[in-house]
Protein backbone atom coordinates (compact mmCIF):
# COMPACT_ATOMS: atom_id res chain seq x y z
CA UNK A 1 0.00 0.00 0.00
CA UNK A 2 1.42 3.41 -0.65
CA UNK A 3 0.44 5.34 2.24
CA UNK A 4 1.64 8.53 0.38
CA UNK A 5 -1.64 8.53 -2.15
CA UNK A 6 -3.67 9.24 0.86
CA UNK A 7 -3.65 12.89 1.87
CA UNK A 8 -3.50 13.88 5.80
CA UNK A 9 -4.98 16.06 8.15
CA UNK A 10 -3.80 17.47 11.33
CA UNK A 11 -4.81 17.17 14.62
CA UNK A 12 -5.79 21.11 15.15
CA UNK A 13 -7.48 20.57 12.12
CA UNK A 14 -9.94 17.65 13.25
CA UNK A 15 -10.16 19.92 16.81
CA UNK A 16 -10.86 22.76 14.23
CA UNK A 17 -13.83 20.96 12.33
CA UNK A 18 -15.44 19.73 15.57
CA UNK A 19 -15.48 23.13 16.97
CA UNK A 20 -16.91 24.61 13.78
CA UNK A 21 -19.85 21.75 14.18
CA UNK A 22 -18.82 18.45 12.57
CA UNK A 23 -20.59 15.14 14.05
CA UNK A 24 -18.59 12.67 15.72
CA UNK A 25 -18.46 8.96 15.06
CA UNK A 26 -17.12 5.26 15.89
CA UNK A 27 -19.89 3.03 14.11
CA UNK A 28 -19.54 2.95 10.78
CA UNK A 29 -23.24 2.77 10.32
CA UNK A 30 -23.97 5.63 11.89
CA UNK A 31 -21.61 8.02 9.68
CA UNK A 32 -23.77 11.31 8.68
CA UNK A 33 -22.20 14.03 5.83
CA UNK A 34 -20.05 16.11 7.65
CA UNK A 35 -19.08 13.57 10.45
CA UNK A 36 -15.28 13.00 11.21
CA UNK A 37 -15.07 9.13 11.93
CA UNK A 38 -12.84 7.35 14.16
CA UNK A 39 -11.90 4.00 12.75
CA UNK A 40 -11.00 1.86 16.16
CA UNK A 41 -8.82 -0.92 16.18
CA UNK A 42 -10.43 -4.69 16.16
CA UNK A 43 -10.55 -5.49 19.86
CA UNK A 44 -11.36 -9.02 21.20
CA UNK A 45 -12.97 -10.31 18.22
CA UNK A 46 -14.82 -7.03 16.80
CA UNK A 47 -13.80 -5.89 13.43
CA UNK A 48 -11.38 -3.05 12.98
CA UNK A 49 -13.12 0.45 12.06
CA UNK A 50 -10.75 0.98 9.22
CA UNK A 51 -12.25 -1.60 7.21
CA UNK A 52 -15.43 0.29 6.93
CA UNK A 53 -12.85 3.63 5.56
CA UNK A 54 -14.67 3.67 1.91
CA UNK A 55 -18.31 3.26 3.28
CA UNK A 56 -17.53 5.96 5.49
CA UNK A 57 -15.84 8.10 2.89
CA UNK A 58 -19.05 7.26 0.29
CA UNK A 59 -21.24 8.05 3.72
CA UNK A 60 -19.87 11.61 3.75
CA UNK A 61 -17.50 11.92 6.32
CA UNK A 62 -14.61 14.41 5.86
CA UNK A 63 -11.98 12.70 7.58
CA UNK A 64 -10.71 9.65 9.13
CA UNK A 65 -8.85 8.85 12.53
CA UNK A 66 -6.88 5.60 12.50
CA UNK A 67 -4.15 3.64 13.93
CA UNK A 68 -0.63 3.82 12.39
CA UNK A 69 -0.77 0.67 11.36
CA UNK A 70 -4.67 0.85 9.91
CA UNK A 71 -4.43 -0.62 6.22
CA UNK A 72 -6.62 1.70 4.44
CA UNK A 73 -7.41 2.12 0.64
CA UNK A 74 -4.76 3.83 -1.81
CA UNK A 75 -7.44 6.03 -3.17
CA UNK A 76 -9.56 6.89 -0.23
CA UNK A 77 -10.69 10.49 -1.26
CA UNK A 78 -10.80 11.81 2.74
CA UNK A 79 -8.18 13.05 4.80
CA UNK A 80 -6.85 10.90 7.32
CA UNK A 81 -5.63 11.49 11.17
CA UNK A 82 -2.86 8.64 11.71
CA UNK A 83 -2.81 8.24 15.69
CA UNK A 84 -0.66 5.82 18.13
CA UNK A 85 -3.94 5.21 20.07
CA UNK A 86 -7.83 5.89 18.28
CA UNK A 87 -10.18 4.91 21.80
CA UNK A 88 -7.67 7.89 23.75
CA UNK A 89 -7.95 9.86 20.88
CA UNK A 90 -11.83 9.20 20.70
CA UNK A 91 -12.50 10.86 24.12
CA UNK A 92 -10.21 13.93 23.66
CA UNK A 93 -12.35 14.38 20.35
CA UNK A 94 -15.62 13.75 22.24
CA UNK A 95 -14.44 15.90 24.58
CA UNK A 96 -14.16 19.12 22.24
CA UNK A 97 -17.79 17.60 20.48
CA UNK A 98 -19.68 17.71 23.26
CA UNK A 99 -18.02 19.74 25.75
CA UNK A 100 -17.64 17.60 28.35
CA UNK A 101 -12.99 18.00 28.72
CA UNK A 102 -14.23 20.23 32.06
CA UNK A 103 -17.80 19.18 33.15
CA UNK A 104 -19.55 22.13 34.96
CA UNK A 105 -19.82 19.85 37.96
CA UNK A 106 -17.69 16.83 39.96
CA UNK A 107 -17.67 13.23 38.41
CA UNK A 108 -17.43 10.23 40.41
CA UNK A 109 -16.76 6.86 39.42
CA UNK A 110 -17.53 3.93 41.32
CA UNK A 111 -15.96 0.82 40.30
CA UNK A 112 -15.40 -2.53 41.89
CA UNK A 113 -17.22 -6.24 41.17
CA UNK A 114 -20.49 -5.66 43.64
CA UNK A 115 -22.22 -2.72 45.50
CA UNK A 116 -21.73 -0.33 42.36
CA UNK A 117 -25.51 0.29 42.14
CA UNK A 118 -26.30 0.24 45.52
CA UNK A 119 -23.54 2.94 46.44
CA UNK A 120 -24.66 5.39 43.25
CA UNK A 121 -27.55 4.97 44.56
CA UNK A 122 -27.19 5.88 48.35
CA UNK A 123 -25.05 8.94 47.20
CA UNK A 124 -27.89 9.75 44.88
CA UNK A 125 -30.40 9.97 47.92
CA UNK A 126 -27.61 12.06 50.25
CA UNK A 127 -26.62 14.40 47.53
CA UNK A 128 -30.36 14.99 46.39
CA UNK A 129 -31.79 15.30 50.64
CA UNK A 130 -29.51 17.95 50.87
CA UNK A 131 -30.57 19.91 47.83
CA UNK A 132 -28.79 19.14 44.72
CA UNK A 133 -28.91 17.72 41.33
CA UNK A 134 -27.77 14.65 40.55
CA UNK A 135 -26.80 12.59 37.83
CA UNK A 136 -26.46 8.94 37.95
CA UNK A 137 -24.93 6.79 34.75
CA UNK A 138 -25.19 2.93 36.38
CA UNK A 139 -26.44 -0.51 35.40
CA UNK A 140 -30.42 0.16 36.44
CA UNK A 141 -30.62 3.26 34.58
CA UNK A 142 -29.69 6.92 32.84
CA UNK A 143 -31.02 9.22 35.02
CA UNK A 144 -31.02 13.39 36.03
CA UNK A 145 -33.58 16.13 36.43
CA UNK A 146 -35.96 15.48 33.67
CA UNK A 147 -34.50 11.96 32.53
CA UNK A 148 -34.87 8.49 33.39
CA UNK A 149 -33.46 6.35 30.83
CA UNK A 150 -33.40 2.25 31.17
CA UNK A 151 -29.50 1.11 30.96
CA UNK A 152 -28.38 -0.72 27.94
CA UNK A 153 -24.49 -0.85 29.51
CA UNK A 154 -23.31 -0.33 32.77
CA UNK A 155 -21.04 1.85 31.35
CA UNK A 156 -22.51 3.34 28.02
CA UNK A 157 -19.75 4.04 25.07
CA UNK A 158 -17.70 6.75 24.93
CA UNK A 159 -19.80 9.12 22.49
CA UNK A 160 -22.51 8.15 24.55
CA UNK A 161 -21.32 8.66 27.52
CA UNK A 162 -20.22 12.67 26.72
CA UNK A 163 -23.00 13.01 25.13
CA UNK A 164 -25.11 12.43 28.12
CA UNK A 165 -22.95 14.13 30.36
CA UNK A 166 -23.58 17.08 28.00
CA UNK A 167 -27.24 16.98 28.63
CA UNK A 168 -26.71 16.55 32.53
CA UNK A 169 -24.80 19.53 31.91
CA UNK A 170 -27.18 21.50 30.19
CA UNK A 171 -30.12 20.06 32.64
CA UNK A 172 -28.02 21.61 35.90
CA UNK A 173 -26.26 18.62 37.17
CA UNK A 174 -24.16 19.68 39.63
CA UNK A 175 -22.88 16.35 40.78
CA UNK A 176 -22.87 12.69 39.10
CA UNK A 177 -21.89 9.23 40.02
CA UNK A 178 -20.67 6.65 37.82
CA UNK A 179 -20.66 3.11 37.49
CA UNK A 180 -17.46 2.33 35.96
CA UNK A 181 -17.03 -1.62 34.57
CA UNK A 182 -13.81 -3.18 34.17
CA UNK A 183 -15.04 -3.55 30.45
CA UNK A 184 -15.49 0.13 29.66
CA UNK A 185 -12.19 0.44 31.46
CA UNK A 186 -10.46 -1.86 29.48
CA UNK A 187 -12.37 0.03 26.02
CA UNK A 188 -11.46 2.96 26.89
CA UNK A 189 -14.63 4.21 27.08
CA UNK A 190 -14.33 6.62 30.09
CA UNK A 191 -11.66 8.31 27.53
CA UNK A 192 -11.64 12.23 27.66
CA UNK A 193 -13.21 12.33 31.35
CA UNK A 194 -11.12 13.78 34.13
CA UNK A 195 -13.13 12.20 37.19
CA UNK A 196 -13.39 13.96 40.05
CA UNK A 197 -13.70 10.90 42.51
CA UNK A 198 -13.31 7.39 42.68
CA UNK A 199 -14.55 4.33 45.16
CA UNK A 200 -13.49 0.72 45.14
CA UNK A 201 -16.33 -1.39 46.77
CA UNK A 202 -14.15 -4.77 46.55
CA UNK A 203 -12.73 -7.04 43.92
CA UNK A 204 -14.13 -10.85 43.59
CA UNK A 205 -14.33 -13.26 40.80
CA UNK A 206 -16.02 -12.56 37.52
CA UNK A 207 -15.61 -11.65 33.92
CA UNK A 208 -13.04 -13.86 34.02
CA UNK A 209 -14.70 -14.64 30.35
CA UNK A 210 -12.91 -11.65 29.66
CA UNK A 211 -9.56 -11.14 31.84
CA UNK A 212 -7.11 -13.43 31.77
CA UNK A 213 -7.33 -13.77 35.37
CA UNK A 214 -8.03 -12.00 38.74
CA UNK A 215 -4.61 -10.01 37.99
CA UNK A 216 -5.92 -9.22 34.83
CA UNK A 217 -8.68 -7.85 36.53
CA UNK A 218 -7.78 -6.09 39.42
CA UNK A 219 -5.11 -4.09 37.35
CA UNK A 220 -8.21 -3.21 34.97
CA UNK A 221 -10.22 -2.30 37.98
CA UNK A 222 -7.07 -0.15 39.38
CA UNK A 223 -6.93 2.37 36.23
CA UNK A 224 -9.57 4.58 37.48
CA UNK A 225 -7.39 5.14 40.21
CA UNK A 226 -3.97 5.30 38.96
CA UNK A 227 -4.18 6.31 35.24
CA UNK A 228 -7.51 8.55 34.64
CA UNK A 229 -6.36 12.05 35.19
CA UNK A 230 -6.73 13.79 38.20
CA UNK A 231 -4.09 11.75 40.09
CA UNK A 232 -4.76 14.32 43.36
CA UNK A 233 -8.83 13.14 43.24
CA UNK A 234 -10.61 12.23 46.18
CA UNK A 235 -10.91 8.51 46.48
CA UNK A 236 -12.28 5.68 49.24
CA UNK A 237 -11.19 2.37 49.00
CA UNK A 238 -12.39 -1.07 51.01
CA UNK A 239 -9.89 -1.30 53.54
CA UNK A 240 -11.70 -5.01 54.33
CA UNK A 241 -10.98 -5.98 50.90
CA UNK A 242 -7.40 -7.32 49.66
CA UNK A 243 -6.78 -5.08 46.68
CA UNK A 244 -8.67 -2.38 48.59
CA UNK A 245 -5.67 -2.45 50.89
CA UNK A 246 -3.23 -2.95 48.32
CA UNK A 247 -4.31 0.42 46.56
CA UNK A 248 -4.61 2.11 49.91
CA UNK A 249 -0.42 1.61 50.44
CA UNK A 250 0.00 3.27 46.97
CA UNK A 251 -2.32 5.99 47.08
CA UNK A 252 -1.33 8.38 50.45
CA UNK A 253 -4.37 10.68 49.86
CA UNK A 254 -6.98 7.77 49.61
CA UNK A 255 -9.39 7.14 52.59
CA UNK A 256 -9.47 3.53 53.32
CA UNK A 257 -13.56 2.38 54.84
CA UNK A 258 -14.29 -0.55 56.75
CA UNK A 259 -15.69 -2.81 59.42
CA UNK A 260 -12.35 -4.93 59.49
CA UNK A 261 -9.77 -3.37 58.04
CA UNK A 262 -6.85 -5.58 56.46
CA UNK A 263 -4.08 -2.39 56.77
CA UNK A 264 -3.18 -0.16 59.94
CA UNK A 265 -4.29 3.31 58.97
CA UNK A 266 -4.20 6.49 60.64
CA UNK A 267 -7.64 8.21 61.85
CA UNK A 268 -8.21 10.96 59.42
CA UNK A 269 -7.73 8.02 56.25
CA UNK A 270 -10.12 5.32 57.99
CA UNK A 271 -13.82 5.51 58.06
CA UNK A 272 -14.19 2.74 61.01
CA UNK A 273 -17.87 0.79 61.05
CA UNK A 274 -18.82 -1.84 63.76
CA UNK A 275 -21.94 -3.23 63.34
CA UNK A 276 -24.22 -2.38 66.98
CA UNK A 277 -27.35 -4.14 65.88
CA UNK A 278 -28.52 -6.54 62.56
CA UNK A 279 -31.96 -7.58 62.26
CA UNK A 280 -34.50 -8.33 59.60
CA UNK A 281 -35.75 -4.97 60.25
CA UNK A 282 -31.90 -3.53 59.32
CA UNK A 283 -28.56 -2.37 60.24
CA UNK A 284 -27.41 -0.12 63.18
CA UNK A 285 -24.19 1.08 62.41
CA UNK A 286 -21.33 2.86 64.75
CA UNK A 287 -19.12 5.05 62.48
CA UNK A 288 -16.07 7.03 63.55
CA UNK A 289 -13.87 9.48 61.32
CA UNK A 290 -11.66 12.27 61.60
CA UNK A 291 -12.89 12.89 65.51
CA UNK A 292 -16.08 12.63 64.98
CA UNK A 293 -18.58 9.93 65.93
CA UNK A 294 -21.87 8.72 64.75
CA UNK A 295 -24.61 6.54 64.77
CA UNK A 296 -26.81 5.37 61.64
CA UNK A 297 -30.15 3.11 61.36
CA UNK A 298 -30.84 1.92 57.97
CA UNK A 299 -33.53 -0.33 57.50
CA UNK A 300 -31.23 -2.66 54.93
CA UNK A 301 -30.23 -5.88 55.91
CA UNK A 302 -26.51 -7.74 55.18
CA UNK A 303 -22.71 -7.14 56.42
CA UNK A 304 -21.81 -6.15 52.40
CA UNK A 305 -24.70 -3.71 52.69
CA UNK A 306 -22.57 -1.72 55.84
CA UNK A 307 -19.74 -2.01 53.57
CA UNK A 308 -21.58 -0.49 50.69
CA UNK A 309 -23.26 2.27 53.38
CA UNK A 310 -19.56 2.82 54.61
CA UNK A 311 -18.55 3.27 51.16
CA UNK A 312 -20.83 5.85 50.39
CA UNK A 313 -20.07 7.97 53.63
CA UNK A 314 -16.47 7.90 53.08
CA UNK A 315 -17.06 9.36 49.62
CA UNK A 316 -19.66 11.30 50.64
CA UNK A 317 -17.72 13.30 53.37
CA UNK A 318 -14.84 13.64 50.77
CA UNK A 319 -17.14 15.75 48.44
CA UNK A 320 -18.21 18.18 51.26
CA UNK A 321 -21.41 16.71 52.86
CA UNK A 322 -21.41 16.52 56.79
CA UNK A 323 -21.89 13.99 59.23
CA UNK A 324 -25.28 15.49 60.08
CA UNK A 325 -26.05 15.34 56.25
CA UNK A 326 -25.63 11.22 56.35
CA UNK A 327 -28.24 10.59 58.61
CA UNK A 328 -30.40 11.06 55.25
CA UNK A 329 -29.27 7.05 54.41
CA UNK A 330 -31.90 6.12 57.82
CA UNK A 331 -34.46 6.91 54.68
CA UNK A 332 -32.91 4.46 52.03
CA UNK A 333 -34.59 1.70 51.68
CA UNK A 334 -32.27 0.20 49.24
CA UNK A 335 -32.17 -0.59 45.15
CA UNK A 336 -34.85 -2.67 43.32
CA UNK A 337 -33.24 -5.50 42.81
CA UNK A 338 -30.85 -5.32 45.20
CA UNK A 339 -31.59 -7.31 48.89
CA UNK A 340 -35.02 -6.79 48.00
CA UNK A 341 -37.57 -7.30 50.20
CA UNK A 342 -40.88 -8.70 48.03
CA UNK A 343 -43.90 -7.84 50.09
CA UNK A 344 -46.62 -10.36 49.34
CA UNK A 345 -50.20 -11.72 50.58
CA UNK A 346 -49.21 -14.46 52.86
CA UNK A 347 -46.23 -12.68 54.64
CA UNK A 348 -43.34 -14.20 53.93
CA UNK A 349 -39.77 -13.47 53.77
CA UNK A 350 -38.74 -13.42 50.26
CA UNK A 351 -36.07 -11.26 48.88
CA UNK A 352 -34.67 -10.82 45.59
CA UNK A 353 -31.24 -9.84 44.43
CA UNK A 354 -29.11 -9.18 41.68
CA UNK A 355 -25.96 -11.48 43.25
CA UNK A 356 -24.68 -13.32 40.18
CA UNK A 357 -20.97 -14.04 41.35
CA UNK A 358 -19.84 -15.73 43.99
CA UNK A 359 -18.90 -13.41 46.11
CA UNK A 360 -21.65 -11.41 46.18
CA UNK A 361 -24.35 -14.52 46.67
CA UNK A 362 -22.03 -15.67 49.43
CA UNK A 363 -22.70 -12.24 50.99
CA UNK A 364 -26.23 -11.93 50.54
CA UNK A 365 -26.23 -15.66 52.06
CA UNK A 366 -24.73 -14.93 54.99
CA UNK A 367 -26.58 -11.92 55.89
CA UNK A 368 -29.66 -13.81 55.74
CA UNK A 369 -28.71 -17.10 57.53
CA UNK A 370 -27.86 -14.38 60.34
CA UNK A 371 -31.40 -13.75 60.58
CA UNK A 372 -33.46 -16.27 59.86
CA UNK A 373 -35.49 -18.36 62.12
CA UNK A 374 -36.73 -21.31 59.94
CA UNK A 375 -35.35 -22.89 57.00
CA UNK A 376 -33.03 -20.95 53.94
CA UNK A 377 -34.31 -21.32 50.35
CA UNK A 378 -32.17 -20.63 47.61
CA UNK A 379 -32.94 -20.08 44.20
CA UNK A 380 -30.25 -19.45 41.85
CA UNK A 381 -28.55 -20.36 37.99
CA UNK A 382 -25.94 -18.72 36.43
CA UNK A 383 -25.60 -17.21 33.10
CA UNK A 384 -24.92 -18.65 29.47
CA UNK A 385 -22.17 -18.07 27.14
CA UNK A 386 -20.34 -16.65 30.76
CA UNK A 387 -17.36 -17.27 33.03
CA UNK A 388 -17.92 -21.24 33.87
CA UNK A 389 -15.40 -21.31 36.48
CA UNK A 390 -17.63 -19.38 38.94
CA UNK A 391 -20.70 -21.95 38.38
CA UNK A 392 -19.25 -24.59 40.80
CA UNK A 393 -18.27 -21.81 43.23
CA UNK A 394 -21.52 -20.53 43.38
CA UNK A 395 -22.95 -23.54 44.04
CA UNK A 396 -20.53 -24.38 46.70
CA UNK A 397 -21.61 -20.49 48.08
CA UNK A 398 -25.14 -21.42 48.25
CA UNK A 399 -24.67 -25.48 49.88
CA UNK A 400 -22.99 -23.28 52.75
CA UNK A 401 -26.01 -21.91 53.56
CA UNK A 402 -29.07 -23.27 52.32
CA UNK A 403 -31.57 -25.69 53.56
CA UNK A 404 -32.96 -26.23 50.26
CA UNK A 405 -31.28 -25.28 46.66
CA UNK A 406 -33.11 -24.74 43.88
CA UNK A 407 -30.98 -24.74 40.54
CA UNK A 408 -32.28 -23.14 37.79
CA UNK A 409 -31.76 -20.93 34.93
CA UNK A 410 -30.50 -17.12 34.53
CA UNK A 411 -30.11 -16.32 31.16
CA UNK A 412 -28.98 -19.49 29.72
CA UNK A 413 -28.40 -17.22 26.01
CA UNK A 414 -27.01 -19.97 23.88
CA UNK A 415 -25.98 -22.26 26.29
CA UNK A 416 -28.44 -25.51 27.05
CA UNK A 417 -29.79 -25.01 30.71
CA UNK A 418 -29.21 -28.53 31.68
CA UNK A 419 -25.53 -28.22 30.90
CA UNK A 420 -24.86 -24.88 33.08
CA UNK A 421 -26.95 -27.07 35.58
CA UNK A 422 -24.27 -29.44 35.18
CA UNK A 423 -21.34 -27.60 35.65
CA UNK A 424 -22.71 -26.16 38.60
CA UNK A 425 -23.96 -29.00 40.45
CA UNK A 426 -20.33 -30.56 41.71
CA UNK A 427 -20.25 -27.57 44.15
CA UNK A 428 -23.61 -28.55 45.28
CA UNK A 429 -22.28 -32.12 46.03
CA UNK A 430 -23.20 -31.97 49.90
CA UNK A 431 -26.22 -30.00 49.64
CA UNK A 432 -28.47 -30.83 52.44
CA UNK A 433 -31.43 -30.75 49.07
CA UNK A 434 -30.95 -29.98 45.46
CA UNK A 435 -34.93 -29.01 43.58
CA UNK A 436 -33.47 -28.68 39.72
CA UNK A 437 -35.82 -27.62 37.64
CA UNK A 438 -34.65 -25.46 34.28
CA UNK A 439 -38.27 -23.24 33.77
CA UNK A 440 -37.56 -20.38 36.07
CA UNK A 441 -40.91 -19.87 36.49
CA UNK A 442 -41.56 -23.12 38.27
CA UNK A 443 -38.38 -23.28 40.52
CA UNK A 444 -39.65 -20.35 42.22
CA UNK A 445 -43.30 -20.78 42.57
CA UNK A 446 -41.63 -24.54 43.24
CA UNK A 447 -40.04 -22.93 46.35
CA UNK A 448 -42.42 -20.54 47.46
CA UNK A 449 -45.24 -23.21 47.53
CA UNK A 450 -42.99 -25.09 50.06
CA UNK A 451 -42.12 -21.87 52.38
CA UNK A 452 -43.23 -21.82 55.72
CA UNK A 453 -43.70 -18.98 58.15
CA UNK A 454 -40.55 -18.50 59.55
CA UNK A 455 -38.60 -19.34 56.49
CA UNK A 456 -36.86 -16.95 54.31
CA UNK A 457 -36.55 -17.48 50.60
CA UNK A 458 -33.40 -15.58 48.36
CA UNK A 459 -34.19 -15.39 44.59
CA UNK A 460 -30.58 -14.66 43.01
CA UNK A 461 -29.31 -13.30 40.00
CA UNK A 462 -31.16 -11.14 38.02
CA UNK A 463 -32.15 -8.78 40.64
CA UNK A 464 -33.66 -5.52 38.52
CA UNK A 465 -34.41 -7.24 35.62
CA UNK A 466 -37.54 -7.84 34.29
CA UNK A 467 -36.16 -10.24 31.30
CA UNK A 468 -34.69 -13.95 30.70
CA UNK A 469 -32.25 -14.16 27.41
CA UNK A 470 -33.00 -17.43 25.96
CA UNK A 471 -30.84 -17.65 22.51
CA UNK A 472 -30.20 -14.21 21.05
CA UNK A 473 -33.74 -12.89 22.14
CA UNK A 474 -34.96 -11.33 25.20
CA UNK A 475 -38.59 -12.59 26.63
CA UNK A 476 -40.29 -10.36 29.58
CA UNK A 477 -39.81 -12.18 32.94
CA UNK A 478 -39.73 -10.61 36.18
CA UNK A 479 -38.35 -12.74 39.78
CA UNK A 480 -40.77 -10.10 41.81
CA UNK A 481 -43.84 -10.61 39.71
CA UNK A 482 -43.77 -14.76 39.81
CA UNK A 483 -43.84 -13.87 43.57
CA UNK A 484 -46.44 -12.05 43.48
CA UNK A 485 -48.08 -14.15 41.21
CA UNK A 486 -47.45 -16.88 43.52
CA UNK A 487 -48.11 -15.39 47.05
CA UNK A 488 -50.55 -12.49 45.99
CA UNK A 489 -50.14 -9.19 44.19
CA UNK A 490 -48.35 -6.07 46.05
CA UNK A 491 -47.15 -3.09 43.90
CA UNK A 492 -43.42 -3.24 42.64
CA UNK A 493 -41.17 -1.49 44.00
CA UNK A 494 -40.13 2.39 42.38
């Protein structure tokens, strides 16, 4: 190829165009006249943007950005931006697009295998009880004054993502939390975004689909904290969590939060729990910080959910609330989805959560077997075309704890049921009983039917969602409403 033929453009000049107006874009199909397009590199199996160069061109795009190695066509009639690194360069363009290189307000991501929601969430409620907008980008949902968007990502993509910063700019956001995968991490899709903030609620297995291991992983987990800009940001880390306390010896201005903490810190970098009270009516929590004492009531239930309450005070105080301000969190009730509590005709204890990883159903597990008076019922599966290694550890999780297991299916996508069934039933070995059944449906109205009073009955892994992927398509299914088709109708929760 003679990479002479095809004419160049400089970088001030693509800055240039955007400022004058020109769209933005990474998906070929989306390419408008006028549009400067940034051909990414291939990346686990997608196809490389620069293949799609002449479409783009015919499209009406008046430049290219690609990689310096991007094999592109002799007589492509567009200019082209030749660049060491296309996803960086795609967030300092999005940037100047959208206006989003300094946001009008802080930016705090939250990153970490479980609690993300939960924690967005509880900052959410502070931040809005003491008066001001918020904007939250998480795995529920979009949402700011005016906007409530269902999520398609837990992180969105980069053009996405500034463009709805944008709009949470233009709406009066004046602070926003984050959800921050170890995918859109790994993408580069947080490109361009200085955050002002970051929290690690813990690191357990999972996408190991995706990372090579839990190295591979953790490192991933450990760029929002060491290689976003803004290496002087605020940031709380799990000081009860391993590479929690591995950050916390690396980062001198972090503030480590805890109920057991794994490193020696000094008082004004510890937020110190100790659990004073744990019911199934909640959590009564002592806190200490900087000199100052408290006491909080929240009417959640679960060690992991003081961790995740810890986690948003430690933040929380970092971006100027006070200690009088957090006593707003006795009013959360929690996240849909999350540690649910489904209220239903014939008073039983049935919750429903989201825990899809090991760790996180051996948490939700143990908080419950701390409070329960009769018999444990678990109902659980694990995903298709996913991380198999977990599926014998979470069944191994839930024989710890439960009276009767009940393996079913998750979203079994393209997988056959019975054989994720099989893979998970080895950790299941010394259950004290297995119920399989494959039809979600019937596992749970299977274990509900056999409930008495002072049982309690977990429904894991899909938590908010009201669908089941079976192949490539998505059918409507909701864990809450077989409940309250099975034990009588209550309203869902907001």
């Amino acid at each position: 190829m003679n990479r002479a033929a095809i004419s160049s453009i400089s970088h001030d000049d693509v800055l240039t165009l955007l400022r004058q107006g020109a769209g933005l874009a990474s998906h070929s199909g989306k390419v408008q006249a006028g549009d400067v397009f940034v051909a990414l590199p291939s990346l686990r199996g997608s196809v490389d943007g620069a293949a799609f160069a002449a479409q783009v061109a015919a499209a009406g795009a008046v430049c290219l950005v690609a990689a310096q190695d991007a094999r592109l066509p002799d007589d492509l009639p567009i200019p082209v931006l030749r660049t060491a690194d296309p996803r960086a360069m795609l967030g300092e363009l999005a940037g100047v697009r959208f206006g989003t290189q300094r946001l009008g307000f802080p930016l705090i991501g939250i990153t970490g295998t479980n609690g993300k929601t939960s924690i967005c969430a509880m900052l959410e409620h502070l931040f809005q009880a003491a008066g001001k907008a918020v904007g939250v980008l998480g795995t529920v949902s979009y949402r700011w004054p005016g906007v409530d968007r269902a999520a398609s990502l837990t992180t969105p993509g980069c053009l996405e993502l500034h463009g709805m910063l944008r709009e949470m700019q233009d709406a009066g956001v004046e602070i926003a939390f984050m959800e921050v995968a170890s995918h859109a991490l790994d993408q580069q899709r947080v490109a361009g975004l200085a955050f002002d903030g970051a929290a690690l609620t813990n690191i357990t297995q999972d996408h190991l689909d995706y990372h090579a291991d839990m190295e591979d992983y953790a490192r991933t987990k450990f760029r929002l904290f060491l290689h976003t800009p803004r290496q002087d940001k605020p940031v709380a880390l799990n000081a009860d969590d391993a590479y929690g306390a591995r950050l916390l010896t690396r980062l001198p201005q972090s503030v480590g939060f805890g109920l057991h903490p794994l490193v020696e810190l000094p008082e004004d970098r510890l937020l110190q729990g100790r659990i004073l009270e744990h019911s199934i009516s909640g959590l009564t929590l002592e806190c200490a910080f900087r000199g100052q004492r408290w006491i909080l009531r929240s009417p959640m239930v679960g060690a992991h959910n003081a961790s995740n309450l810890l986690a948003a005070m430690a933040m929380a105080l970092q971006c100027g609330l006070s200690v009088d301000d957090l006593q707003a969190l006795e009013s959360f009730a929690g996240v849909c989805g999350r540690l649910e509590r489904v209220p239903n005709a014939r008073g039983r204890h049935v919750f429903v959560d989201y825990a899809h990883t090991p760790d996180a159903l051996e948490n939700v597990l143990k908080a419950l077997d701390m409070l329960r008076r009769g018999r444990l019922l678990v109902v659980f599966g694990c995903g298709g075309n996913r991380d198999r290694g977990k599926r014998p550890l979470m069944g191994r999780a839930v024989c710890r704890y439960a009276d009767v297991a009940v393996l079913t299916s998750d979203n079994p996508r393209r997988e056959d049921p019975d054989a994720i069934m099989d893979d998970v039933m080895p950790g299941l070995a010394h259950c004290k009983r297995i119920l399989r059944l494959a039809d979600r449906r019937e596992a749970i109205a299977a274990a509900l039917e056999s409930m008495d009073e002072a049982d309690i009955c977990i429904i894991a892994g899909k938590g908010h969602e009201d669908y089941q992927i079976i192949g490539d398509t998505k059918f409507p299914f909701s864990d809450q409403q077989v409940v309250r088709d099975v034990l009588g109708s209550v309203p869902p929760c907001a």
